[in-house]
C-alpha atoms as a PDB file:
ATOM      1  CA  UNK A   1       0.000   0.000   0.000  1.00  0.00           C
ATOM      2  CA  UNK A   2       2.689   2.708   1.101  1.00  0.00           C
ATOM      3  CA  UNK A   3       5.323   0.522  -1.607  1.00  0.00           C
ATOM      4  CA  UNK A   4       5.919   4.379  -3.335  1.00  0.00           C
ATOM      5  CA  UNK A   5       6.571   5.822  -0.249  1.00  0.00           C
ATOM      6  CA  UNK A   6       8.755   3.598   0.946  1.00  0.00           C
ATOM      7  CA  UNK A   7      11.168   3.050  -1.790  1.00  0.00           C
ATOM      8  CA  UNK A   8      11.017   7.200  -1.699  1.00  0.00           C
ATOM      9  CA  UNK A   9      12.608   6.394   2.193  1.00  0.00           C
ATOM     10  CA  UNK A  10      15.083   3.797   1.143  1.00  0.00           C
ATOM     11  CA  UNK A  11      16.259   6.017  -2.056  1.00  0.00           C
ATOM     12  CA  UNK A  12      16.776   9.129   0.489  1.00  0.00           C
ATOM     13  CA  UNK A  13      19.066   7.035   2.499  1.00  0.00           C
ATOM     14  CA  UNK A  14      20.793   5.491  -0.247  1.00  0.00           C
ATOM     15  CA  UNK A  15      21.559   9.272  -1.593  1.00  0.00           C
ATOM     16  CA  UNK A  16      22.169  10.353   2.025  1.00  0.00           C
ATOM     17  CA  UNK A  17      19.191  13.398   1.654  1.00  0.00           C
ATOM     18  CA  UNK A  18      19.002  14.072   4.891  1.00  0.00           C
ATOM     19  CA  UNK A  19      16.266  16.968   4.709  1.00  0.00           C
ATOM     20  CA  UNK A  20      14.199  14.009   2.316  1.00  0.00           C
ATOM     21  CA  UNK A  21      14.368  11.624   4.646  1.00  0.00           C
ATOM     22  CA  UNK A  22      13.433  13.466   7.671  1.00  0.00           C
ATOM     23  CA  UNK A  23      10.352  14.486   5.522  1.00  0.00           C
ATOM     24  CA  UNK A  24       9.606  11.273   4.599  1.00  0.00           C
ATOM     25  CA  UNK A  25       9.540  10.635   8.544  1.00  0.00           C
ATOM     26  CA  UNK A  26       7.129  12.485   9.197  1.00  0.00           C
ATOM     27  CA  UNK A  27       4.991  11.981   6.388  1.00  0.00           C
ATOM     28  CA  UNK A  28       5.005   8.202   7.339  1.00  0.00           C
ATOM     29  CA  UNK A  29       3.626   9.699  10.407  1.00  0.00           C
ATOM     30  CA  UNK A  30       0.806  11.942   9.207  1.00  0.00           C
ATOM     31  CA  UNK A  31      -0.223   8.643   7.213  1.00  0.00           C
ATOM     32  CA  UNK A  32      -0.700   6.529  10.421  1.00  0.00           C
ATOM     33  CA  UNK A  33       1.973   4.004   9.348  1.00  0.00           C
ATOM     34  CA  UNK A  34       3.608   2.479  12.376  1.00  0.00           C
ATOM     35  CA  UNK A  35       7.138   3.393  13.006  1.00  0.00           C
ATOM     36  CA  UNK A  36       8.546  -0.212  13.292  1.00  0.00           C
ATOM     37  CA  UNK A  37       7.615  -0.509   9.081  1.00  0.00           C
ATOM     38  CA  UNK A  38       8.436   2.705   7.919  1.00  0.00           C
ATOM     39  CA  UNK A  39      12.300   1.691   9.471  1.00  0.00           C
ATOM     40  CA  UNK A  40      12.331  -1.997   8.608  1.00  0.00           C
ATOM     41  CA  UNK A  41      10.561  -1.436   4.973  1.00  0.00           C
ATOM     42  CA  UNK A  42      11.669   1.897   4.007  1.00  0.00           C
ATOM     43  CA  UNK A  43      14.750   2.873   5.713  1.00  0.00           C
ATOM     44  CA  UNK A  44      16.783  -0.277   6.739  1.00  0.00           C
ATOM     45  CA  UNK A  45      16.330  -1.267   2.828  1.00  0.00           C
ATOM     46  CA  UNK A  46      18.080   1.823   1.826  1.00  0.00           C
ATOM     47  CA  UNK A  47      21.004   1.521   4.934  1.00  0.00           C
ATOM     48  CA  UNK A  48      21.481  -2.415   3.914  1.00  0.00           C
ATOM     49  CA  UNK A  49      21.500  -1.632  -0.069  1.00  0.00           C
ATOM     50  CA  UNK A  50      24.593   0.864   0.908  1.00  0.00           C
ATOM     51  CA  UNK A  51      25.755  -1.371   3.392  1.00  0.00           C
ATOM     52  CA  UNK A  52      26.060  -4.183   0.626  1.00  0.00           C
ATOM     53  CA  UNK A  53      28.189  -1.987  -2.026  1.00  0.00           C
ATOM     54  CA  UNK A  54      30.289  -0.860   0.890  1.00  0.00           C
ATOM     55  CA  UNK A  55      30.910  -4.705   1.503  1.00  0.00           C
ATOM     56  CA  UNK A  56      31.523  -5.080  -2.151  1.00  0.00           C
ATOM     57  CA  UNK A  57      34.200  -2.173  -2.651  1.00  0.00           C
ATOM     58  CA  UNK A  58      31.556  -0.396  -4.761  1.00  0.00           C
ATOM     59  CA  UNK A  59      30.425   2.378  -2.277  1.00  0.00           C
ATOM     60  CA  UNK A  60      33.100   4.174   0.009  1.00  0.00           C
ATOM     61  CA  UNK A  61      32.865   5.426   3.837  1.00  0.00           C
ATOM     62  CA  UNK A  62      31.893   9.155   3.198  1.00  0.00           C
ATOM     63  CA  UNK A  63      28.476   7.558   1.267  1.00  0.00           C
ATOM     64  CA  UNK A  64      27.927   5.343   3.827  1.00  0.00           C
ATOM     65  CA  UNK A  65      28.640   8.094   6.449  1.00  0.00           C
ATOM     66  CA  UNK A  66      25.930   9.844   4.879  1.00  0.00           C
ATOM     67  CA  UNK A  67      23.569   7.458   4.561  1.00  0.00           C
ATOM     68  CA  UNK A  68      24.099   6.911   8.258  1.00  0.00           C
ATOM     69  CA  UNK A  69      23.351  10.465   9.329  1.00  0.00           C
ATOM     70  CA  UNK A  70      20.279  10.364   7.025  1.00  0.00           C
ATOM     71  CA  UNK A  71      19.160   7.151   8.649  1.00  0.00           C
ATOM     72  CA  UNK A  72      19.704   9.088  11.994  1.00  0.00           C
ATOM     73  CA  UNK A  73      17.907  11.863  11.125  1.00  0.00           C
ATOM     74  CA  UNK A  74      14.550  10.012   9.884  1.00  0.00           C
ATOM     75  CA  UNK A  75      14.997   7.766  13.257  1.00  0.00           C
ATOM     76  CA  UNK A  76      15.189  10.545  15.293  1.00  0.00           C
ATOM     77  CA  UNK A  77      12.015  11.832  14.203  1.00  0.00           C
ATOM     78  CA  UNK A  78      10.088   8.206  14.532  1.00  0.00           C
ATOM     79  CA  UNK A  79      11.802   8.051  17.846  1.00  0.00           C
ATOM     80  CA  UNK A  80       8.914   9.691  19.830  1.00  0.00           C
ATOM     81  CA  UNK A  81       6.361   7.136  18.430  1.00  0.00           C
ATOM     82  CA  UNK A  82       8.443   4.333  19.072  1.00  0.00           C
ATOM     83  CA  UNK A  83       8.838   5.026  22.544  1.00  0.00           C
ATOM     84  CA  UNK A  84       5.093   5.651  22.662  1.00  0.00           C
ATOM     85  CA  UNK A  85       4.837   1.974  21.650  1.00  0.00           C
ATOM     86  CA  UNK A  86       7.608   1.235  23.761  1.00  0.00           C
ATOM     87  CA  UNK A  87       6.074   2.623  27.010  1.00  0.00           C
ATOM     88  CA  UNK A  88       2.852   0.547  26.838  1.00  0.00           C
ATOM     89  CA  UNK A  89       5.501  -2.849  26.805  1.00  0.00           C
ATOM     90  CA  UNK A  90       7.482  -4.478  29.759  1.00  0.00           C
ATOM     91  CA  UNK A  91      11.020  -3.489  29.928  1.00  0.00           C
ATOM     92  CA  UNK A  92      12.716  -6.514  28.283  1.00  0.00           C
ATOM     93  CA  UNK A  93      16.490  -6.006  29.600  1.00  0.00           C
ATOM     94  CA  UNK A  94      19.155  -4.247  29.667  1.00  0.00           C
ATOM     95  CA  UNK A  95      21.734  -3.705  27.062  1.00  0.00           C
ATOM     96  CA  UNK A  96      25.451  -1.724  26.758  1.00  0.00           C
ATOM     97  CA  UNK A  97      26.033  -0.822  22.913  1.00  0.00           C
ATOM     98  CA  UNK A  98      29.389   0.128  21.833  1.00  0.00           C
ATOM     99  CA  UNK A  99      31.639   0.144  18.767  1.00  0.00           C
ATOM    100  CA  UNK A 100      35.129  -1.257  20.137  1.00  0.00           C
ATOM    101  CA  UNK A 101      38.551   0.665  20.353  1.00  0.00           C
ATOM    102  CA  UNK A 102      40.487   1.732  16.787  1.00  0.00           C
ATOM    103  CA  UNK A 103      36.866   1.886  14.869  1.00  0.00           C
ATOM    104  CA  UNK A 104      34.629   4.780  14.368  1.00  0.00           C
ATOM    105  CA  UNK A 105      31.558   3.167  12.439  1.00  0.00           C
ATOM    106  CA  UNK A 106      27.977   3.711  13.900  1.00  0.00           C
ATOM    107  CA  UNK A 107      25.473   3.042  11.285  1.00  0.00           C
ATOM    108  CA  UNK A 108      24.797  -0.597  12.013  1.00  0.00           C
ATOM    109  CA  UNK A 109      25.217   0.069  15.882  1.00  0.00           C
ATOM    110  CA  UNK A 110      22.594   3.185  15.629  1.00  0.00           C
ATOM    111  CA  UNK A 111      20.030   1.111  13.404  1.00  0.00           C
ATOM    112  CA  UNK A 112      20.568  -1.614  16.231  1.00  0.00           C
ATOM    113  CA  UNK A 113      20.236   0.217  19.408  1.00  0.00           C
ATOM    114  CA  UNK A 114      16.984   2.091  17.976  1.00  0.00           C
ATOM    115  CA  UNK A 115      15.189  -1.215  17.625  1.00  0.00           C
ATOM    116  CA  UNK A 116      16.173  -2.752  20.369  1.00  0.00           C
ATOM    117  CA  UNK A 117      14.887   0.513  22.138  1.00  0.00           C
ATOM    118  CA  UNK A 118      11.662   0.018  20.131  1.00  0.00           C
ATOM    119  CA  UNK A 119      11.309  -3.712  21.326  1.00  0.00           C
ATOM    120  CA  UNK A 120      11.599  -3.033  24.837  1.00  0.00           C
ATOM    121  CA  UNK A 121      14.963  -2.571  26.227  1.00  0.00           C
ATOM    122  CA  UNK A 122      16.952  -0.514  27.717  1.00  0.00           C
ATOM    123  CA  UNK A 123      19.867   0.800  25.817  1.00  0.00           C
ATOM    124  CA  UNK A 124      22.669   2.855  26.654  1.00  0.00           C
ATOM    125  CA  UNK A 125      24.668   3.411  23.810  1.00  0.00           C
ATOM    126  CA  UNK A 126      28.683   4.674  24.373  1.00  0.00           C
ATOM    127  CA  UNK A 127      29.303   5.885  20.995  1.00  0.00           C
ATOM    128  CA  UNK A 128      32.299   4.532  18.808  1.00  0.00           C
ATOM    129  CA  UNK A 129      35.997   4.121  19.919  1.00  0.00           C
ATOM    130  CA  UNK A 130      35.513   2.338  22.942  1.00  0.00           C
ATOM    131  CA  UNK A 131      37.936   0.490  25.069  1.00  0.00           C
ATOM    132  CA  UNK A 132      37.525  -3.086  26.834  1.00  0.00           C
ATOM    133  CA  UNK A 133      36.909  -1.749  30.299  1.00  0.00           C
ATOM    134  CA  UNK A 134      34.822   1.334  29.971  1.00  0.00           C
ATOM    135  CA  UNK A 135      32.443  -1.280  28.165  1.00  0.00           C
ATOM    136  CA  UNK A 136      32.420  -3.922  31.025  1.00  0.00           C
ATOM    137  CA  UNK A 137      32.304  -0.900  33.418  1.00  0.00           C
ATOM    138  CA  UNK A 138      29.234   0.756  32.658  1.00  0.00           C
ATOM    139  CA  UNK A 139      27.630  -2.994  31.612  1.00  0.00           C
ATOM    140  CA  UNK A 140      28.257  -3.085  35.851  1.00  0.00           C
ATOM    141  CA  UNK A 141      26.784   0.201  36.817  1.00  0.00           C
ATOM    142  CA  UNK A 142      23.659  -0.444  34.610  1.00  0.00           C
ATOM    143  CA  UNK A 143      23.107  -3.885  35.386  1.00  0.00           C
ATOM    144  CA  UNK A 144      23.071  -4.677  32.066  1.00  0.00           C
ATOM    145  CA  UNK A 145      22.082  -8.404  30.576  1.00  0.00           C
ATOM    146  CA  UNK A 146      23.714  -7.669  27.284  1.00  0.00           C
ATOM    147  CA  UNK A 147      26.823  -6.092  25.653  1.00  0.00           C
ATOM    148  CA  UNK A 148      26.344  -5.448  21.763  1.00  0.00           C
ATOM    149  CA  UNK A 149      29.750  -4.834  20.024  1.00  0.00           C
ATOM    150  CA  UNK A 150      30.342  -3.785  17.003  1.00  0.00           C
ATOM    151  CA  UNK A 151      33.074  -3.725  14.774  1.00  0.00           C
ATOM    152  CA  UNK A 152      33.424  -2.937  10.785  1.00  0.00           C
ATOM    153  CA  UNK A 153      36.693  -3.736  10.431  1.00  0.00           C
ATOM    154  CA  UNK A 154      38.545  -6.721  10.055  1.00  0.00           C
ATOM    155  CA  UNK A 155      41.441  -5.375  12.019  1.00  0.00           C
ATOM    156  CA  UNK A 156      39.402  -4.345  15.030  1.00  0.00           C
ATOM    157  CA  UNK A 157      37.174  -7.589  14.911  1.00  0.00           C
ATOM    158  CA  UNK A 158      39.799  -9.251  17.436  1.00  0.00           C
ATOM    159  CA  UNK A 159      38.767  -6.294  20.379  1.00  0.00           C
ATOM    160  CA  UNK A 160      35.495  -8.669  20.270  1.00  0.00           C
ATOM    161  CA  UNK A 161      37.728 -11.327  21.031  1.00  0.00           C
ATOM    162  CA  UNK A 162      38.944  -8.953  23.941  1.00  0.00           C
ATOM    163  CA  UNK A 163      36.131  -7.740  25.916  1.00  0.00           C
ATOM    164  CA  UNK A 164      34.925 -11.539  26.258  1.00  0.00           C
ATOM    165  CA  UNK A 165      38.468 -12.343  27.716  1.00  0.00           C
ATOM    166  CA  UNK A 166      37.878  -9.848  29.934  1.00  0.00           C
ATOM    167  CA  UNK A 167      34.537 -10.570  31.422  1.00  0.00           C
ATOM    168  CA  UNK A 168      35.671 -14.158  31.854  1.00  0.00           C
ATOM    169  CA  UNK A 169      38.628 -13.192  33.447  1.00  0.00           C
ATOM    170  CA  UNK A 170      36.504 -10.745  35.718  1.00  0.00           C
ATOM    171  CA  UNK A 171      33.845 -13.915  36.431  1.00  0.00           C
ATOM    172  CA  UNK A 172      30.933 -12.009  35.163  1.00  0.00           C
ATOM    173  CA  UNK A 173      30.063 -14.782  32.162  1.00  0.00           C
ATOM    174  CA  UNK A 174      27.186 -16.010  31.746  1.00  0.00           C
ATOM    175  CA  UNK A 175      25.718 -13.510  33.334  1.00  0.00           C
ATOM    176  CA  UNK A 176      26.602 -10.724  31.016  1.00  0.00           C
ATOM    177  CA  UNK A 177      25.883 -12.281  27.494  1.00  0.00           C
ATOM    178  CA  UNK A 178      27.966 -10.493  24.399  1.00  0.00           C
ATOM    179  CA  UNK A 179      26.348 -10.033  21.198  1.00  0.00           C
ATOM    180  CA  UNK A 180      28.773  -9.223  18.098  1.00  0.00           C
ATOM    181  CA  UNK A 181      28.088  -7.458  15.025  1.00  0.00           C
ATOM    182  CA  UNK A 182      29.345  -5.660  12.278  1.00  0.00           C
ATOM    183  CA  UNK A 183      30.037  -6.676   8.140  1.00  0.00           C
ATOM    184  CA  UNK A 184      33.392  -8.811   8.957  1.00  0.00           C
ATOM    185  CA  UNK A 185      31.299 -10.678  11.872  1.00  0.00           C
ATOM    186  CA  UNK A 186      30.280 -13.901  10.777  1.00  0.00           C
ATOM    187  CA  UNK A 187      28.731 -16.994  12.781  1.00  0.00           C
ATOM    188  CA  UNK A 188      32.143 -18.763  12.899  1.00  0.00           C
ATOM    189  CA  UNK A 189      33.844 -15.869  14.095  1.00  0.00           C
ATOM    190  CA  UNK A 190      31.194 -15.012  17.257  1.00  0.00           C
ATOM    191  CA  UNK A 191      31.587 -18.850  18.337  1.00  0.00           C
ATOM    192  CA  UNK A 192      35.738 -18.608  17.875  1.00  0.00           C
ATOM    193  CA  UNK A 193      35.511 -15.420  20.213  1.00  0.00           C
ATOM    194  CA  UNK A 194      32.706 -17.589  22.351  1.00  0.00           C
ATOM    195  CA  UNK A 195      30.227 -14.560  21.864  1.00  0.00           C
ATOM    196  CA  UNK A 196      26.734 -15.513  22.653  1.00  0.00           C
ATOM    197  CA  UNK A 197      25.535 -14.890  19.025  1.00  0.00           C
ATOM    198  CA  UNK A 198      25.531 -12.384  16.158  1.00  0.00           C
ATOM    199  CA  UNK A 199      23.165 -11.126  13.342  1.00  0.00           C
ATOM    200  CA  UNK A 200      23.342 -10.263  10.030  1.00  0.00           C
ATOM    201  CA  UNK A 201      21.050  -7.543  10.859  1.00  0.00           C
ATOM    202  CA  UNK A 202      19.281  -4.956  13.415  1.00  0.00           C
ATOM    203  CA  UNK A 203      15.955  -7.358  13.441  1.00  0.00           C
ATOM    204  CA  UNK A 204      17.640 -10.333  13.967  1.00  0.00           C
ATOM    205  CA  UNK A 205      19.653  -8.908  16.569  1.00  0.00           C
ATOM    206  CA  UNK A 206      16.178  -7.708  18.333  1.00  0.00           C
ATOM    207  CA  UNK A 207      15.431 -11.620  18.243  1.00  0.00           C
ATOM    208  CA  UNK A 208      18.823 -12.943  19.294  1.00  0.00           C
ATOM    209  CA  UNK A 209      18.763  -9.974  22.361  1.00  0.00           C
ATOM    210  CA  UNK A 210      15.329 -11.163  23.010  1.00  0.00           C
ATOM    211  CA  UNK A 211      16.264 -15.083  23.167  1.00  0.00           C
ATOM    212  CA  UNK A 212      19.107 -14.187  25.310  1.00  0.00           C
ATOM    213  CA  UNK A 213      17.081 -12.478  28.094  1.00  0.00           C
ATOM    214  CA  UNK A 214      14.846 -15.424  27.680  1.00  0.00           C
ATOM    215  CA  UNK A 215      11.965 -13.166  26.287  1.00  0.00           C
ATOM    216  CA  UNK A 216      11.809 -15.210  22.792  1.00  0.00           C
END
């Protein structure tokens, strides 16, 4: 029914329009269409369509920079609906997000922490560039269930590898489970590392959170 308009919201993420996108937001709104599709039919298609060339070597990091910001902008503006869902759910868990040290990519981590947010948890996100400890560290203070880590390149896959060492070493595994992510991160690699899982993508990561916590 909405088909047009959503290829209109994939497109302006694919050209990185911000301004399009953030109109396209909020006519999804005015039209009554829930939040959750306008991001999972419109916009994710867009942010996995660059995400794919990227993997490819046919798109480069300042397109998929900007397809990020644009897929920022149009969340940022479904955000307040989303939460109005959200509120009317239990709170599933909680979860630490963070890109690991040496790597500054966020688009996959964003896409994954807003709808995670929009099934029910708790997120607290630290940003990109972020070292073993200040991960498990505010994981503690939160009381978190789950770390999500991301990582986009194959060089910084192995601080994955790290932050598990660490919690074991530290005693807090099982209790804190790790999920991995990021376009180098494949099933193989999340068992080597002894992760609890990974996903291709930010709904399957919803359902892998969601499985962890026991909520599945």
């Amino acid at each position: 029914m909405h088909e047009e308009l959503y290829k209109q919201m994939a497109q302006s993420i694919i050209d990185g329009e911000k301004e399009t996108a953030v109109e396209l937001a909020q006519k999804s709104i005015e039209l009554g269409i829930p939040p959750l599709d306008a991001i999972t039919n419109g916009f994710v298609v867009g942010v996995n369509y660059i995400g794919d060339l990227f993997g490819k070597g046919e798109a480069f990091l300042p397109e998929l920079v900007m397809a990020g910001e644009a897929m920022k902008a149009a969340v940022a503006v479904l955000e307040p609906e989303l939460l109005k869902l959200g509120e009317a759910r239990e709170m599933m868990g909680r979860v630490v997000l963070a890109t690991v040290e040496g790597d500054i990519h966020e688009i996959g981590k964003t896409l994954v922490g807003t709808m995670l947010s929009a099934a029910g948890f708790e997120v607290t996100d630290l940003g990109v560039d972020q070292p073993a400890e200040k991960i498990i560290g505010k994981a503690l203070e939160i009381d978190a269930q789950i770390i999500g880590l991301s990582a986009l390149l194959t060089t910084t896959m192995v601080r994955q590898r790290e932050v598990i060492e660490e919690l074991d070493k530290e005693g807090l595994r099982p209790r804190i489970k790790v999920m991995v992510g990021g376009a180098p991160i494949t099933r193989e690699w999340a068992e080597k590392i002894k992760a609890d899982g990974t996903s291709e993508d930010a709904v399957g990561a919803v359902q892998l959170a969601k499985k962890l916590v026991g909520k599945e």
